[in-house]
PDB file of N, CA and C in Angstrom:
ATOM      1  N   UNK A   1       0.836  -1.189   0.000  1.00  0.00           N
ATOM      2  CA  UNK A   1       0.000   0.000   0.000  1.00  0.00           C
ATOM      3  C   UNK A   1       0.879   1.250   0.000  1.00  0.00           C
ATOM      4  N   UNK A   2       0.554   2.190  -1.085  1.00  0.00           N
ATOM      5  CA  UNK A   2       1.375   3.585  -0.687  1.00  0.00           C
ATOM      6  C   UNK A   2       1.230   4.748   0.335  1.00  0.00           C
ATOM      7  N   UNK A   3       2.035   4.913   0.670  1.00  0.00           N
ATOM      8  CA  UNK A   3       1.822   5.680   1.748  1.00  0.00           C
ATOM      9  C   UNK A   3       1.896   7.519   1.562  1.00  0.00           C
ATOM     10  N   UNK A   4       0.826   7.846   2.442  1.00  0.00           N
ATOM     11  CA  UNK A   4       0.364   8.990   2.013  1.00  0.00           C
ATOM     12  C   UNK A   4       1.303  10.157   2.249  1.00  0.00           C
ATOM     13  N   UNK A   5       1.699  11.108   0.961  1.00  0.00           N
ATOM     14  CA  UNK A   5       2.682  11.826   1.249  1.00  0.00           C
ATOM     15  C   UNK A   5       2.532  13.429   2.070  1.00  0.00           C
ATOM     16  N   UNK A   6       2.822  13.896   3.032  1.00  0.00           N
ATOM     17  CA  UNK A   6       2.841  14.782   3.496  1.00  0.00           C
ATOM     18  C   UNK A   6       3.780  16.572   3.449  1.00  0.00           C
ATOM     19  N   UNK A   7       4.815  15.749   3.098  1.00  0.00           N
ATOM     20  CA  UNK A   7       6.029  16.540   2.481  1.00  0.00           C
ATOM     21  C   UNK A   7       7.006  15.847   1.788  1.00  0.00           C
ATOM     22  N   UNK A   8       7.531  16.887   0.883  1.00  0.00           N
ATOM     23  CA  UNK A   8       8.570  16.005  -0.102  1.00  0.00           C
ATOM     24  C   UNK A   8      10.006  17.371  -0.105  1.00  0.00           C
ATOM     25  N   UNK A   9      11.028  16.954  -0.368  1.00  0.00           N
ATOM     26  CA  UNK A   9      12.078  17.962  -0.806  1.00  0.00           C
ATOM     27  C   UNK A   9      13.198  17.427  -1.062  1.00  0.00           C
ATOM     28  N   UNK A  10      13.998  17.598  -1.796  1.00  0.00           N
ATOM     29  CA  UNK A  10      15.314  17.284  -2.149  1.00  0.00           C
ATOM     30  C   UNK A  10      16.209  18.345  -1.788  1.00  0.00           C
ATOM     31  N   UNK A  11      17.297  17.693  -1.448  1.00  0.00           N
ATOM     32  CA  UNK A  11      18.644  18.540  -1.176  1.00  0.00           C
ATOM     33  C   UNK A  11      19.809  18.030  -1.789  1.00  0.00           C
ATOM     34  N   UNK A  12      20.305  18.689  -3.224  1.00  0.00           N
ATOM     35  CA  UNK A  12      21.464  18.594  -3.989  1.00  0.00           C
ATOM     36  C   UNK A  12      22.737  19.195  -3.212  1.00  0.00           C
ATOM     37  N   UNK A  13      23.710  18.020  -2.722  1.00  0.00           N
ATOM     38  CA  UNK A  13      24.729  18.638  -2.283  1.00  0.00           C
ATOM     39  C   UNK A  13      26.059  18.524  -3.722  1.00  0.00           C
ATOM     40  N   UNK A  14      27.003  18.836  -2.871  1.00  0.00           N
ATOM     41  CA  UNK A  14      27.594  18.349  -4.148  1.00  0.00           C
ATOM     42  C   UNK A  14      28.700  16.809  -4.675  1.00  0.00           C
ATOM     43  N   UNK A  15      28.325  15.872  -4.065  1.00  0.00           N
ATOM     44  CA  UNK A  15      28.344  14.237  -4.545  1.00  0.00           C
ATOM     45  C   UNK A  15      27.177  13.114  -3.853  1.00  0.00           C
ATOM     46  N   UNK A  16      26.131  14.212  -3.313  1.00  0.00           N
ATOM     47  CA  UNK A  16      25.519  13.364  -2.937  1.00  0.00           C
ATOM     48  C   UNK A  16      23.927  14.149  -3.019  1.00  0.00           C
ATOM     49  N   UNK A  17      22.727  13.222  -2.871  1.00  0.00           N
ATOM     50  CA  UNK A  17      21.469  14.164  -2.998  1.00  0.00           C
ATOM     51  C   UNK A  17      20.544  13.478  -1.770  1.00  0.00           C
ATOM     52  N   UNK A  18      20.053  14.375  -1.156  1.00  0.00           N
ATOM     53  CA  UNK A  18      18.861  13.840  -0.224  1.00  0.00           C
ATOM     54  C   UNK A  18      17.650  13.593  -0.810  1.00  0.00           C
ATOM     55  N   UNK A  19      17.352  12.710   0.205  1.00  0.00           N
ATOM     56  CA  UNK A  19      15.339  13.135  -0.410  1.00  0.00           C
ATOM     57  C   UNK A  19      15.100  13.025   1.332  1.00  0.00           C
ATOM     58  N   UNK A  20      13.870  13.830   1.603  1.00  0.00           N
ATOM     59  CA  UNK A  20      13.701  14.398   2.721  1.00  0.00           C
ATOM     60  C   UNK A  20      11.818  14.186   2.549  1.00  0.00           C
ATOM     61  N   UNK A  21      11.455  12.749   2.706  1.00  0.00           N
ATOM     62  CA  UNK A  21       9.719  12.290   2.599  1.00  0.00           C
ATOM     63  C   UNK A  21       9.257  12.679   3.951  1.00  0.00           C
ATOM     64  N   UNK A  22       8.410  13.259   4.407  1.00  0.00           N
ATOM     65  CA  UNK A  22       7.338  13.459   5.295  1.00  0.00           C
ATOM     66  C   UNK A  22       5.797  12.278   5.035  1.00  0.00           C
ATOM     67  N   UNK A  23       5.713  11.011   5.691  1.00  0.00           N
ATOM     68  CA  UNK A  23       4.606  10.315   5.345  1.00  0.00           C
ATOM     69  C   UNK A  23       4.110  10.240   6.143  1.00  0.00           C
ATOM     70  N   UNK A  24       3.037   9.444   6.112  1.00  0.00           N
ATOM     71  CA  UNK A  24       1.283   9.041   7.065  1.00  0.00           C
ATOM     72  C   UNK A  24       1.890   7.129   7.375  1.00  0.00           C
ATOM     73  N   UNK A  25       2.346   7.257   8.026  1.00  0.00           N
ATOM     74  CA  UNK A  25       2.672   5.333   8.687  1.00  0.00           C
ATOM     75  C   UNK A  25       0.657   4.807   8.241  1.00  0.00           C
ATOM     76  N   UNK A  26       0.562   3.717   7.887  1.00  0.00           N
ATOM     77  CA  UNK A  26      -1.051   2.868   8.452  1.00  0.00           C
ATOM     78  C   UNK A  26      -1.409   3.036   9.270  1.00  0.00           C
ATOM     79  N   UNK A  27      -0.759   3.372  10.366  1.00  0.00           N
ATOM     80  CA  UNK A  27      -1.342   3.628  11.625  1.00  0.00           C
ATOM     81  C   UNK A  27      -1.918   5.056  11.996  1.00  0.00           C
ATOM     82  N   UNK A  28      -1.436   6.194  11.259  1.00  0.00           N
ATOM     83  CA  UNK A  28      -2.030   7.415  10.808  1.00  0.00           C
ATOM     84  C   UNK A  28      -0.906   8.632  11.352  1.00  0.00           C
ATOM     85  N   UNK A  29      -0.074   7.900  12.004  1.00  0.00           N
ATOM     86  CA  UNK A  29       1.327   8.278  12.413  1.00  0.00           C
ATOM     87  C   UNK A  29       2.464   8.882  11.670  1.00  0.00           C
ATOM     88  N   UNK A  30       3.063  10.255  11.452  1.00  0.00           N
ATOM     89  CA  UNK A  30       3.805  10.656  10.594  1.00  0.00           C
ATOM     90  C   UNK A  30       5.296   9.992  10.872  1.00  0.00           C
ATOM     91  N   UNK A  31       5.674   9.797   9.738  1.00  0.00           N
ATOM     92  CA  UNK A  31       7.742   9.370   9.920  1.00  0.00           C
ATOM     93  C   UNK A  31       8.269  10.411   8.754  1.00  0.00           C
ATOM     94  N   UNK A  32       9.097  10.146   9.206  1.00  0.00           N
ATOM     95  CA  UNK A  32       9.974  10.898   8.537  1.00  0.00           C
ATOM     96  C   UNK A  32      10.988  10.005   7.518  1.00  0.00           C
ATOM     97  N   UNK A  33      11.255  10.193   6.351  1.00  0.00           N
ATOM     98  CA  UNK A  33      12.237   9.071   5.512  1.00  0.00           C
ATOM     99  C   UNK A  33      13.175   9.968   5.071  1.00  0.00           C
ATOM    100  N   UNK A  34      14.734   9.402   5.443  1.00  0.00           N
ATOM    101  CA  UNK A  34      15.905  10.406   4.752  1.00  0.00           C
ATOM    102  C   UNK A  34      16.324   9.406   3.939  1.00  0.00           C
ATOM    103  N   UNK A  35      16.681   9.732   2.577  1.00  0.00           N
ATOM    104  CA  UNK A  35      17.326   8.761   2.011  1.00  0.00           C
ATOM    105  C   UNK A  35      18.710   9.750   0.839  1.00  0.00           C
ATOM    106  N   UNK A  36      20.089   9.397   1.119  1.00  0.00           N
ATOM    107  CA  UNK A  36      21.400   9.464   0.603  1.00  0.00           C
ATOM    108  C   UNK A  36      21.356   8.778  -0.367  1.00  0.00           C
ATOM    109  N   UNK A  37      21.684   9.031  -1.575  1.00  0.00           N
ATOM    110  CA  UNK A  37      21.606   8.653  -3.109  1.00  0.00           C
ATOM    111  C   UNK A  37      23.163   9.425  -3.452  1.00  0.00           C
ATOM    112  N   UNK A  38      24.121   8.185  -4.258  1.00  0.00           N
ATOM    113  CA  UNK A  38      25.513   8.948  -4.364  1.00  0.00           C
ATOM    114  C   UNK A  38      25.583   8.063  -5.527  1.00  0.00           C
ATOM    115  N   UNK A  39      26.383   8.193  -6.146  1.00  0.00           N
ATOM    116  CA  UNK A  39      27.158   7.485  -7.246  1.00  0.00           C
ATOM    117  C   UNK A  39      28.339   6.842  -6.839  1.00  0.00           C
ATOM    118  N   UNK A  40      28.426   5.691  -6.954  1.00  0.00           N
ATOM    119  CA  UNK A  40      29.852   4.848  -6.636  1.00  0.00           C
ATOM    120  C   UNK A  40      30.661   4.975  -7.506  1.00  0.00           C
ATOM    121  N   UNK A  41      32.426   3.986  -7.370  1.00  0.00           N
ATOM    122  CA  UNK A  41      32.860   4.521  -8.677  1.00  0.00           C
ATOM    123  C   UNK A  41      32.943   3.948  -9.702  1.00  0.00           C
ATOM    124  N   UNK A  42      31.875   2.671  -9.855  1.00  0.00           N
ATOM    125  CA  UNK A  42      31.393   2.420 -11.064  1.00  0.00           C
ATOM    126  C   UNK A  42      30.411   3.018 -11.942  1.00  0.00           C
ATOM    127  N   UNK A  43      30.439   4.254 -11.310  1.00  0.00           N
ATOM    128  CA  UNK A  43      28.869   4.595 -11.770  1.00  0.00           C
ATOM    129  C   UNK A  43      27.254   3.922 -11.601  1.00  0.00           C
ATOM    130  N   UNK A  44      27.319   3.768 -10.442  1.00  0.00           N
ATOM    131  CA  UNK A  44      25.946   2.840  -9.793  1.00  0.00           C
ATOM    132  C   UNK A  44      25.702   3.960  -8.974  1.00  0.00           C
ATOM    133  N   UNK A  45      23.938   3.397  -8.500  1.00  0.00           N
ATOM    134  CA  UNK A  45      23.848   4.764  -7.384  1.00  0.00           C
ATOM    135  C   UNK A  45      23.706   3.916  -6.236  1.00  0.00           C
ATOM    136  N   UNK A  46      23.982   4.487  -5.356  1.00  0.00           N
ATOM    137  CA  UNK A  46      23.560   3.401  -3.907  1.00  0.00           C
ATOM    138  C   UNK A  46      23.198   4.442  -2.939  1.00  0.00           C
ATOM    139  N   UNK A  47      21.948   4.025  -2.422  1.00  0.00           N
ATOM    140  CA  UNK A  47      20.666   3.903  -1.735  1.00  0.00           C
ATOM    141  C   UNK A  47      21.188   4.183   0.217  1.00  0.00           C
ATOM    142  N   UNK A  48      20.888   4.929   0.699  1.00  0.00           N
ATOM    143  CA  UNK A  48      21.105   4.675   2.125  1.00  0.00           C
ATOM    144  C   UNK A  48      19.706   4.987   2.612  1.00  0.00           C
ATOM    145  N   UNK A  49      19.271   4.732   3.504  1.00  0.00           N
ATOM    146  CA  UNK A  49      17.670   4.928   4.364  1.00  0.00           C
ATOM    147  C   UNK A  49      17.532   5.096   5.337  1.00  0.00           C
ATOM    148  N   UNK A  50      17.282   6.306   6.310  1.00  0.00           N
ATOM    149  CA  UNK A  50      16.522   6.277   7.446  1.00  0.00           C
ATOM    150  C   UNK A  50      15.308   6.879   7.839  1.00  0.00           C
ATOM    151  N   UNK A  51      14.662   6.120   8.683  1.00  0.00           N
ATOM    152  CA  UNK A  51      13.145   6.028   9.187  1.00  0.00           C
ATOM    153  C   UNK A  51      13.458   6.791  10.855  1.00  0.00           C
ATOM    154  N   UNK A  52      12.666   8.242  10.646  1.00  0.00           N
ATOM    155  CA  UNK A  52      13.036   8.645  11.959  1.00  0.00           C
ATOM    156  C   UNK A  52      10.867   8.553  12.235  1.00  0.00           C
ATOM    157  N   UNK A  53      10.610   8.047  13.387  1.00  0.00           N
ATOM    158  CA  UNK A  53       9.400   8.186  13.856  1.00  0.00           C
ATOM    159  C   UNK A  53       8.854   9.354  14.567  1.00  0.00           C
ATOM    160  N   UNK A  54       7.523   9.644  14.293  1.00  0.00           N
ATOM    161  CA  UNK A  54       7.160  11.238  14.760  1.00  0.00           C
ATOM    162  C   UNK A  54       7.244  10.639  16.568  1.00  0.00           C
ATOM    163  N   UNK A  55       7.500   9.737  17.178  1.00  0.00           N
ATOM    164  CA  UNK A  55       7.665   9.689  18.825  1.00  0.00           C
ATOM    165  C   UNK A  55       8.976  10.639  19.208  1.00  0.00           C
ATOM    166  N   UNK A  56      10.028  10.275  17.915  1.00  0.00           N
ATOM    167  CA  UNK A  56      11.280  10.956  18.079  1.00  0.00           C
ATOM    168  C   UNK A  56      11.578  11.766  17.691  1.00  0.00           C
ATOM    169  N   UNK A  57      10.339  12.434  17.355  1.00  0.00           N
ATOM    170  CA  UNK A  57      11.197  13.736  16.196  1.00  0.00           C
ATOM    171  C   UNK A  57      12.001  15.226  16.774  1.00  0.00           C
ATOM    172  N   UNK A  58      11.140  15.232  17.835  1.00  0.00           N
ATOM    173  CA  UNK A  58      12.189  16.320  18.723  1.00  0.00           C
ATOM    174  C   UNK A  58      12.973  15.849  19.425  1.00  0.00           C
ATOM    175  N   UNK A  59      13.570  14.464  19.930  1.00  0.00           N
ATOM    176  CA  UNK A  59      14.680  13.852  20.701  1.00  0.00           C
ATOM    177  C   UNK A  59      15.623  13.936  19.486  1.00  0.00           C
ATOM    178  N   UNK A  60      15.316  13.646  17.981  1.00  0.00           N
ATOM    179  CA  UNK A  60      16.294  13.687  16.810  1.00  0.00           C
ATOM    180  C   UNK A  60      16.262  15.203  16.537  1.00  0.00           C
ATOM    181  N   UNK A  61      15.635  15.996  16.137  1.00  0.00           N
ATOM    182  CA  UNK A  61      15.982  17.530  16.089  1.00  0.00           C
ATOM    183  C   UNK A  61      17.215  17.927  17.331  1.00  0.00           C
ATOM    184  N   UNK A  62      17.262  17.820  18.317  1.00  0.00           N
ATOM    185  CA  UNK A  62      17.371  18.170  19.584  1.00  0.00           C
ATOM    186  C   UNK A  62      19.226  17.361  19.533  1.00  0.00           C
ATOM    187  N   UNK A  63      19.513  16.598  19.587  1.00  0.00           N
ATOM    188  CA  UNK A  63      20.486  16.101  18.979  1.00  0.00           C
ATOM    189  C   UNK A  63      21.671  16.244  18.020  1.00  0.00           C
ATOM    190  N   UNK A  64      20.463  16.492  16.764  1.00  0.00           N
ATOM    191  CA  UNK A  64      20.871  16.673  15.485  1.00  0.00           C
ATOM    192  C   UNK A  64      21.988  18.506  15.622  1.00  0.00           C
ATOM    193  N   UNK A  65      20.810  18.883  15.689  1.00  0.00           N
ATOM    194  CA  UNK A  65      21.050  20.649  16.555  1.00  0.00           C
ATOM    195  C   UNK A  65      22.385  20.378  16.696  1.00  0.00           C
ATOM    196  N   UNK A  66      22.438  19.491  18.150  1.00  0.00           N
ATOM    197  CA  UNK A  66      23.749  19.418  19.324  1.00  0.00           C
ATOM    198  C   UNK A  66      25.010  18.699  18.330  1.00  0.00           C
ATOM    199  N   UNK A  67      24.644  18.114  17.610  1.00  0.00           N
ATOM    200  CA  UNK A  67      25.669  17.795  16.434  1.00  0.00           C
ATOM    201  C   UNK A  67      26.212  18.693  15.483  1.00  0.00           C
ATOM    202  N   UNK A  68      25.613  19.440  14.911  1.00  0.00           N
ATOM    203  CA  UNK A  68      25.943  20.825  13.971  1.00  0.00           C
ATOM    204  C   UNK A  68      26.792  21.629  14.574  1.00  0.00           C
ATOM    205  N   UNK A  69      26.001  22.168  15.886  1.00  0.00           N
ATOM    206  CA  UNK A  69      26.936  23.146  16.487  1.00  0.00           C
ATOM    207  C   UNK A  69      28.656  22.825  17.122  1.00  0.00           C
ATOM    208  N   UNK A  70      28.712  21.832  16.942  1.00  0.00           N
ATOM    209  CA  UNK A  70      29.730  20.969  17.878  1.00  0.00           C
ATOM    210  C   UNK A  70      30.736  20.849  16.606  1.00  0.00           C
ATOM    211  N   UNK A  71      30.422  21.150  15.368  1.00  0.00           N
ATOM    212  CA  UNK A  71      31.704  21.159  14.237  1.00  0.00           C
ATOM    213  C   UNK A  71      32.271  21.944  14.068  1.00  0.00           C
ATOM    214  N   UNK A  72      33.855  21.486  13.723  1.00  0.00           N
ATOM    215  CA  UNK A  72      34.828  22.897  13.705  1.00  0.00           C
ATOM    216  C   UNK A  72      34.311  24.345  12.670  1.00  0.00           C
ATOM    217  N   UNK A  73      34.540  25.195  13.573  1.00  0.00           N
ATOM    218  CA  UNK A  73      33.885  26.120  12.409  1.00  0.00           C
ATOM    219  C   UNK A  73      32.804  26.830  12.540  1.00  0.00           C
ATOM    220  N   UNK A  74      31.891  25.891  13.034  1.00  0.00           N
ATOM    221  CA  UNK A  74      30.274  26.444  13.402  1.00  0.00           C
ATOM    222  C   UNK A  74      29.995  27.160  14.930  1.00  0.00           C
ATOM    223  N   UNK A  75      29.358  28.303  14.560  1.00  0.00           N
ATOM    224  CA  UNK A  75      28.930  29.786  15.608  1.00  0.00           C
ATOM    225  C   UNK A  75      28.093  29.166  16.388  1.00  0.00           C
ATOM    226  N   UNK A  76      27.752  29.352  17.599  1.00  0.00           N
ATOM    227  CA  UNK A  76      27.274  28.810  18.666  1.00  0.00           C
ATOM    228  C   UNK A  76      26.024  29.240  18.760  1.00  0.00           C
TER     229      UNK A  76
END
């Protein structure tokens, strides 16, 4: 069954591209889907996936945050 889309967006970096899905779980529950799309060096693309659940979405914001700021370079 497909699942109902809520938000969609891509983010072109430069060797790699996001997709950034906002869906409706069956259960009526939003997740979140990140998926990393790169080119290997055969020229294949390969696929990475994560499923963040709306229970976690501010324990992963909240985190994520505390990760950014914590790289060399980045203003507090």
């Amino acid at each position: 069954m497909e699942k109902t889309a809520l938000f969609s967006e891509t983010l072109k970096g430069s060797s790699r591209t996001y997709f950034f899905d906002l869906r409706q779980a069956n259960n009526g529950k939003p997740y979140l889907s990140v998926v990393e799309s790169r080119k290997n060096q055969e020229g294949e693309y390969e696929r990475a996936r994560l499923l963040i659940f709306s229970d976690d979405f501010e324990k992963f914001s909240e985190v994520l945050n505390k990760a950014i700021t914590h790289q060399p370079g980045a203003s507090a």
